[in-house]
C-alpha atoms as a PDB file:
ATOM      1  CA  UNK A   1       0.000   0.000   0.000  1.00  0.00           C
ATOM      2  CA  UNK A   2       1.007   3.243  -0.638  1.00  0.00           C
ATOM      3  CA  UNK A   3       1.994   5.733   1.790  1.00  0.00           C
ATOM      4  CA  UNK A   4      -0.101   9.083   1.339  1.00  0.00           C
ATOM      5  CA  UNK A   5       2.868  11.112   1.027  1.00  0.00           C
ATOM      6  CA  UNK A   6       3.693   9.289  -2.076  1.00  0.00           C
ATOM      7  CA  UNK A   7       0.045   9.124  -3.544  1.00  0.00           C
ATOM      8  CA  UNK A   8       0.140  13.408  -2.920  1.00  0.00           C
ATOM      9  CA  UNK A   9       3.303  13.557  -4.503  1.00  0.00           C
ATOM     10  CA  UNK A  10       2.179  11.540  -7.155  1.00  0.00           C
ATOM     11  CA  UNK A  11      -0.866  13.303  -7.783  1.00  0.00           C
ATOM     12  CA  UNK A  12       1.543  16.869  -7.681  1.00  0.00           C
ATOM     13  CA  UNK A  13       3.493  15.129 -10.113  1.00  0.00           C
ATOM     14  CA  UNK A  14       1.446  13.684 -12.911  1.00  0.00           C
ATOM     15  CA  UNK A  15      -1.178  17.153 -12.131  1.00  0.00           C
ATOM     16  CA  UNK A  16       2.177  19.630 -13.373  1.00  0.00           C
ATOM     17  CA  UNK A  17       2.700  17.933 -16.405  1.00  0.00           C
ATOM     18  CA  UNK A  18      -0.817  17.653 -17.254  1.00  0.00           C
ATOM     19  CA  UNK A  19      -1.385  21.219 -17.099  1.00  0.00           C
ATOM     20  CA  UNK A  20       1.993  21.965 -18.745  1.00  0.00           C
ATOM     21  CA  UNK A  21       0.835  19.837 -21.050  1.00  0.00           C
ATOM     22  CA  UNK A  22      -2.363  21.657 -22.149  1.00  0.00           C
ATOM     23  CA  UNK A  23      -0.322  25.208 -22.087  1.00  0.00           C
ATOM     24  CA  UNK A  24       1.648  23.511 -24.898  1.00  0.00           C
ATOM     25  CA  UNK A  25      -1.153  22.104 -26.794  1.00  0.00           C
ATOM     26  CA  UNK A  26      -2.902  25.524 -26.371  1.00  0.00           C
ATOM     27  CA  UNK A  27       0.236  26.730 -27.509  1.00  0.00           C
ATOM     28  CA  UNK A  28       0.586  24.639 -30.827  1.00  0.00           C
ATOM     29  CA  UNK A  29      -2.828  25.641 -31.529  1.00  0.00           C
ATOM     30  CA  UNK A  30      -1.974  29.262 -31.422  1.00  0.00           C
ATOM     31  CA  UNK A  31       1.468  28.755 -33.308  1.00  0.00           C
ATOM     32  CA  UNK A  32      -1.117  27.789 -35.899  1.00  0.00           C
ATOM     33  CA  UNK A  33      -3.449  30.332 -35.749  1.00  0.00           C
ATOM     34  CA  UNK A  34      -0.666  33.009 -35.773  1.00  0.00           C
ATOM     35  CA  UNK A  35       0.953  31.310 -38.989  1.00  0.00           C
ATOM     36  CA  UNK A  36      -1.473  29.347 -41.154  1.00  0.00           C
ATOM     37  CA  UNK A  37      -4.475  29.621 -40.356  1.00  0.00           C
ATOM     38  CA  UNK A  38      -6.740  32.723 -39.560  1.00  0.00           C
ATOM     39  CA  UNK A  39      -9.375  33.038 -37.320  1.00  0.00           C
ATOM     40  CA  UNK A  40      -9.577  35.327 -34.972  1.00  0.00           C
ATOM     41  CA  UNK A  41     -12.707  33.870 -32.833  1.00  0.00           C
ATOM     42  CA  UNK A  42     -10.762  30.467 -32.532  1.00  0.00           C
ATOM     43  CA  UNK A  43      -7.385  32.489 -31.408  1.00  0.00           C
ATOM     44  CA  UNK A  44      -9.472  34.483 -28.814  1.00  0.00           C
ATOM     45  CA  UNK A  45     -11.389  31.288 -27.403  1.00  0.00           C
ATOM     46  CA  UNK A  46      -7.847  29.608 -26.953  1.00  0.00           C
ATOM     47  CA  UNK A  47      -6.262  32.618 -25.440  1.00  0.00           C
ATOM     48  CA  UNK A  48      -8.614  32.828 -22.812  1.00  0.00           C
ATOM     49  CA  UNK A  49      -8.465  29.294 -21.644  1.00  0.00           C
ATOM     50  CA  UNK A  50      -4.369  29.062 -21.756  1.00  0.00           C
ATOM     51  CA  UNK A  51      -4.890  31.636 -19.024  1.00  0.00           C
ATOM     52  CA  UNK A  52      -6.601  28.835 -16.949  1.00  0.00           C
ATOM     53  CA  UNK A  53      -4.017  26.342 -17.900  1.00  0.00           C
ATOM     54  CA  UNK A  54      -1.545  28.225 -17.386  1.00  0.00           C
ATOM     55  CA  UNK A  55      -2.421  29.855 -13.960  1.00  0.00           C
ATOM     56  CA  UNK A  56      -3.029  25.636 -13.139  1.00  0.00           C
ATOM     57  CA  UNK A  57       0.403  25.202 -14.074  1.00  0.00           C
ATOM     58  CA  UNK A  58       1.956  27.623 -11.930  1.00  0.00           C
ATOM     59  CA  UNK A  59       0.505  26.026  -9.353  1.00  0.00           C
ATOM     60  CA  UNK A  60       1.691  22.931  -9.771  1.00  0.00           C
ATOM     61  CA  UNK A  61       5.041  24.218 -10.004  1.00  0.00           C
ATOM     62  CA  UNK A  62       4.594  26.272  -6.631  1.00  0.00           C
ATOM     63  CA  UNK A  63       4.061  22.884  -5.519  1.00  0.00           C
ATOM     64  CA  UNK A  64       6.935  20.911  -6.870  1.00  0.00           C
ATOM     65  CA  UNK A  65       9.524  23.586  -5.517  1.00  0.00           C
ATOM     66  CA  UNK A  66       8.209  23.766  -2.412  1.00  0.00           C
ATOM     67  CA  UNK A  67       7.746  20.381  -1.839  1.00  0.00           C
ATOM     68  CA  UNK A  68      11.058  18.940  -3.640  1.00  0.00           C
ATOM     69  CA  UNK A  69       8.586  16.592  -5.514  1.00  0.00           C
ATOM     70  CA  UNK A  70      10.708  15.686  -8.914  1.00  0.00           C
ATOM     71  CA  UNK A  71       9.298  16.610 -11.886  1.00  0.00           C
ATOM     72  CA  UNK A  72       8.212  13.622 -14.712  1.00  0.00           C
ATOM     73  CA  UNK A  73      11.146  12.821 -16.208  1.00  0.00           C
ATOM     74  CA  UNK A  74       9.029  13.357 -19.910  1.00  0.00           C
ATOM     75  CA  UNK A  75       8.625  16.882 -19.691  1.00  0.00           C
ATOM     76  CA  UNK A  76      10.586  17.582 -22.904  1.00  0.00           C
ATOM     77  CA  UNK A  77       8.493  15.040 -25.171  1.00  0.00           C
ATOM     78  CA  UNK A  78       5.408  15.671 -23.245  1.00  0.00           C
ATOM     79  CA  UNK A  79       6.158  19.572 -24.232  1.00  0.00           C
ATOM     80  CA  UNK A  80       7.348  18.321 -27.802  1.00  0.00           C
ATOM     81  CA  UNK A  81       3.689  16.026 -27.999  1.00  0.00           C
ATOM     82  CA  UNK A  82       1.669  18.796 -26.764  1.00  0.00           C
ATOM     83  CA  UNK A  83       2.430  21.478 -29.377  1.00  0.00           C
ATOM     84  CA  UNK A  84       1.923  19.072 -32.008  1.00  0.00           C
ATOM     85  CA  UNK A  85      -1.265  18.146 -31.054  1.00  0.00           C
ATOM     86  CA  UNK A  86      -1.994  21.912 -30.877  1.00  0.00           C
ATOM     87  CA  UNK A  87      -0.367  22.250 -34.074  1.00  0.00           C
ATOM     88  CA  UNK A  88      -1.966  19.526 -35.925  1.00  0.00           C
ATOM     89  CA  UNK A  89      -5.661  19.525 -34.586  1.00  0.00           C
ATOM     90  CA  UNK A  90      -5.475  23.147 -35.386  1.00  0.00           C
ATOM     91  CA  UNK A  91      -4.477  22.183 -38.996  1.00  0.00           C
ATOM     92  CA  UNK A  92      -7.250  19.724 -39.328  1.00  0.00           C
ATOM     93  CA  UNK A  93      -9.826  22.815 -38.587  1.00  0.00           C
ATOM     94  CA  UNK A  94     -11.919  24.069 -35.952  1.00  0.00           C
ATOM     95  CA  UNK A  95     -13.922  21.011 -34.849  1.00  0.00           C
ATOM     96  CA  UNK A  96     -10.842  19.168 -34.781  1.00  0.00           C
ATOM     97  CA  UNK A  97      -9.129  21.850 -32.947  1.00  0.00           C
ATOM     98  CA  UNK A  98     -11.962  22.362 -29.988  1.00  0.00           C
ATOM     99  CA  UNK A  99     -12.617  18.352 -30.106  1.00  0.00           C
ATOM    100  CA  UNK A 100      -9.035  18.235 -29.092  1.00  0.00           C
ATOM    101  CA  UNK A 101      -9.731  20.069 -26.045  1.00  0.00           C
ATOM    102  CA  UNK A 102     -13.124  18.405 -25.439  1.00  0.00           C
ATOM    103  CA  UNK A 103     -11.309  14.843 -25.595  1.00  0.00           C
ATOM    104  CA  UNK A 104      -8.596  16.312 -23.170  1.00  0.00           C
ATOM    105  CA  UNK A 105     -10.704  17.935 -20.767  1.00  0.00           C
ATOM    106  CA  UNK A 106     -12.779  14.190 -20.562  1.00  0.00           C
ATOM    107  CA  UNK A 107     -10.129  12.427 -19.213  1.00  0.00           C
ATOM    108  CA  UNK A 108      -8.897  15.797 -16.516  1.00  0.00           C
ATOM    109  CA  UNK A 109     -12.599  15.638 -15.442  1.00  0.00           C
ATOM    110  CA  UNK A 110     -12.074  11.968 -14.731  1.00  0.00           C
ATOM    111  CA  UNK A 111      -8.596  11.896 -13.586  1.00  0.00           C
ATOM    112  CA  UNK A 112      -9.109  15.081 -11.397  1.00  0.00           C
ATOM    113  CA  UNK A 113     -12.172  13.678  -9.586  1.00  0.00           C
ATOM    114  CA  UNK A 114     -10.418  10.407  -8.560  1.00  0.00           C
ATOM    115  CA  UNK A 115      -8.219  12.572  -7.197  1.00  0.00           C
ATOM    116  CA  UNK A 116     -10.779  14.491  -4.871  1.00  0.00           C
ATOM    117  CA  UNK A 117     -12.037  11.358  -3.685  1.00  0.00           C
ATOM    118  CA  UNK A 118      -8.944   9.732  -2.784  1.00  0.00           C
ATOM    119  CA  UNK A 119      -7.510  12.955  -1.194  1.00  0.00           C
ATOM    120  CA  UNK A 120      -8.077  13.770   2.568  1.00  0.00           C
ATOM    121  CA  UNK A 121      -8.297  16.254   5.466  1.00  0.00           C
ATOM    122  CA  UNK A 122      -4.901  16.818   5.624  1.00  0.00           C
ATOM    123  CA  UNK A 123      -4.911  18.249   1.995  1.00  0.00           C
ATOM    124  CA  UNK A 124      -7.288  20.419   2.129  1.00  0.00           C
ATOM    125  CA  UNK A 125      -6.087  23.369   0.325  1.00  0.00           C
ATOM    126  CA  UNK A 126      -4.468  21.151  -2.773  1.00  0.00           C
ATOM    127  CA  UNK A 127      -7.822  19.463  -2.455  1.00  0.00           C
ATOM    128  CA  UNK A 128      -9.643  22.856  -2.956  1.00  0.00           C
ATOM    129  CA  UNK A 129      -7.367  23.338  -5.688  1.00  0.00           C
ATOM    130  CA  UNK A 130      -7.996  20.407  -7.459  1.00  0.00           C
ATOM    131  CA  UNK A 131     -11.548  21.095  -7.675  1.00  0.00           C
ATOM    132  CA  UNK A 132     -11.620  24.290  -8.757  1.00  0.00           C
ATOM    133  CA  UNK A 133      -9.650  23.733 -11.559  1.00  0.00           C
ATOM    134  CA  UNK A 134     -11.886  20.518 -12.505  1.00  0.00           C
ATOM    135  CA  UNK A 135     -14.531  23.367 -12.844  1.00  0.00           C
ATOM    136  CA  UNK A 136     -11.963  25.357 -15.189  1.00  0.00           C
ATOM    137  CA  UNK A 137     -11.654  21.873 -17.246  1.00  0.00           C
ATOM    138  CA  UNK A 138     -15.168  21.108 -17.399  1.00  0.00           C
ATOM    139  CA  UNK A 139     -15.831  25.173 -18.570  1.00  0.00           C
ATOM    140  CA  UNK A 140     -13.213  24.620 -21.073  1.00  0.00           C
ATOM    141  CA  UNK A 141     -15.070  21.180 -22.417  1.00  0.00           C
ATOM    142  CA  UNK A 142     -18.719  23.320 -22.678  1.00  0.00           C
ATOM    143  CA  UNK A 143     -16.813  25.922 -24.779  1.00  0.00           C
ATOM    144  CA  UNK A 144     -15.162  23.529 -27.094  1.00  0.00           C
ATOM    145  CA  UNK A 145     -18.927  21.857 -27.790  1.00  0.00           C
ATOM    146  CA  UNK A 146     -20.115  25.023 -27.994  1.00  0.00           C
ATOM    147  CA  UNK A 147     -17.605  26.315 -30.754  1.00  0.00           C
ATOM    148  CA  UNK A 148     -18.012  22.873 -32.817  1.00  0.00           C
ATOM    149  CA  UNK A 149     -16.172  19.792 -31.479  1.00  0.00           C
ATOM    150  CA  UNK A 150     -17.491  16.334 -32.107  1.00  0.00           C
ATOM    151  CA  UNK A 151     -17.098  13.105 -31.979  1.00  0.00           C
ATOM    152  CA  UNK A 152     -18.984  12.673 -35.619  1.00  0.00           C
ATOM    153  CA  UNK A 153     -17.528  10.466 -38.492  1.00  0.00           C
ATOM    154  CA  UNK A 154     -13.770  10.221 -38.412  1.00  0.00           C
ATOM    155  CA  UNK A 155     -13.744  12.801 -35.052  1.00  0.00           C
ATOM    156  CA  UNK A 156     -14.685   9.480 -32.863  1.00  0.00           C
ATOM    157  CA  UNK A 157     -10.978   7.917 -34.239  1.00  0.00           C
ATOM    158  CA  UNK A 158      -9.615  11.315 -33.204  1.00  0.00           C
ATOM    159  CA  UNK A 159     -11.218  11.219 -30.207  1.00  0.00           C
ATOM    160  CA  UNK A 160     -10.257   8.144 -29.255  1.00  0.00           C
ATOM    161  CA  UNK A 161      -6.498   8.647 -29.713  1.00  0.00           C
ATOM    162  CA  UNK A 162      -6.080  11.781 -27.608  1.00  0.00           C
ATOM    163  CA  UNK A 163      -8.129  10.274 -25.056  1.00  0.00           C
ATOM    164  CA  UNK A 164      -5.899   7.068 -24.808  1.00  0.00           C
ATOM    165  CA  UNK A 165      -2.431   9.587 -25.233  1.00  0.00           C
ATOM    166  CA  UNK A 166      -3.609  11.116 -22.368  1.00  0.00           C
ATOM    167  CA  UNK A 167      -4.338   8.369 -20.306  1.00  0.00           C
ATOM    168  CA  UNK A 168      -0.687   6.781 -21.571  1.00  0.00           C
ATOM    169  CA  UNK A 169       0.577  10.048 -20.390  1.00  0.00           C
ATOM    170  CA  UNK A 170      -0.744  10.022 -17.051  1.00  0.00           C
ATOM    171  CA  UNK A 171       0.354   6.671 -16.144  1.00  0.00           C
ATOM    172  CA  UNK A 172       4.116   7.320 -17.342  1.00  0.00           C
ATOM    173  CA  UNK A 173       3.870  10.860 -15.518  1.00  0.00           C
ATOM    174  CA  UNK A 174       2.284   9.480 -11.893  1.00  0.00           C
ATOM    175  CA  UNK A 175       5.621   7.121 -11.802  1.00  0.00           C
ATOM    176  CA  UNK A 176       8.633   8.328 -13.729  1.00  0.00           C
END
């Protein structure tokens, strides 16, 4: 059995590079919008939620420092990974572009309420966290249905490899 030490580090861990993660992808999606592709309603919509991502991120890395948790030893590919998902969904259009943030923000929501349950009393304030920003997550889904993402067609296949990238991601993160 784990000690709780190690499940909160853990959780610190894998919760960093998650959210570093989505400044990335946020950030491969604006790369695009800045270079190829124009629109202006897409760029704004992303802009606005990087701040969330990024203000999660900070966090996170707060945390890490002042805990002397290590950092995932994948931070360079998972950077690398997450700008050319940006990048690429942002290529493939708008739905593909918001349906790679609703696909994302699916597995947070899960990942980020097994974490609530699992974390106690003594945690309180990374629990309060925690939950706030799974209301930031699950904002950021409704806006990426709202501006066009879905599963539809070929979108499912799309779907279905972010969401199991993601889950890959968290596993390796948690532990190395």
């Amino acid at each position: 059995m784990k000690s709780s030490k190690n499940k909160v580090e853990e959780f610190i861990r894998v919760d960093h590079a998650g959210e570093r993660g989505a400044v990335k992808i946020y950030e491969g999606q604006l790369l695009a919008l800045n270079t190829l592709i124009k629109d202006e309603s897409l760029k704004k919509t992303i802009e606005e939620m990087k701040v969330h991502e990024k203000e999660h991120c900070d966090y996170f890395e707060k945390e890490i420092n002042k805990r002397k948790i290590k950092p995932t030893k994948f931070l360079p590919l998972w950077d690398l990974l997450g700008v050319g998902l940006g990048f690429g969904s942002t290529l493939l259009g708008k739905k593909a572009a918001m349906l790679c943030t609703a696909s994302v923000e699916e597995v947070i929501d899960e990942h980020y309420q097994n974490q609530i349950n699992q974390l106690g009393p003594d945690e309180k304030n990374l629990k309060n966290k925690i939950i706030k920003f799974r209301e930031d997550e699950l904002h950021h889904k409704d806006i990426a249905y709202d501006k066009g993402a879905t599963k539809k067609g070929l979108y499912s296949i799309m779907d279905k490899i972010i969401k199991t990238g993601s889950k890959v991601a968290i596993n390796i993160s948690e532990k190395i």
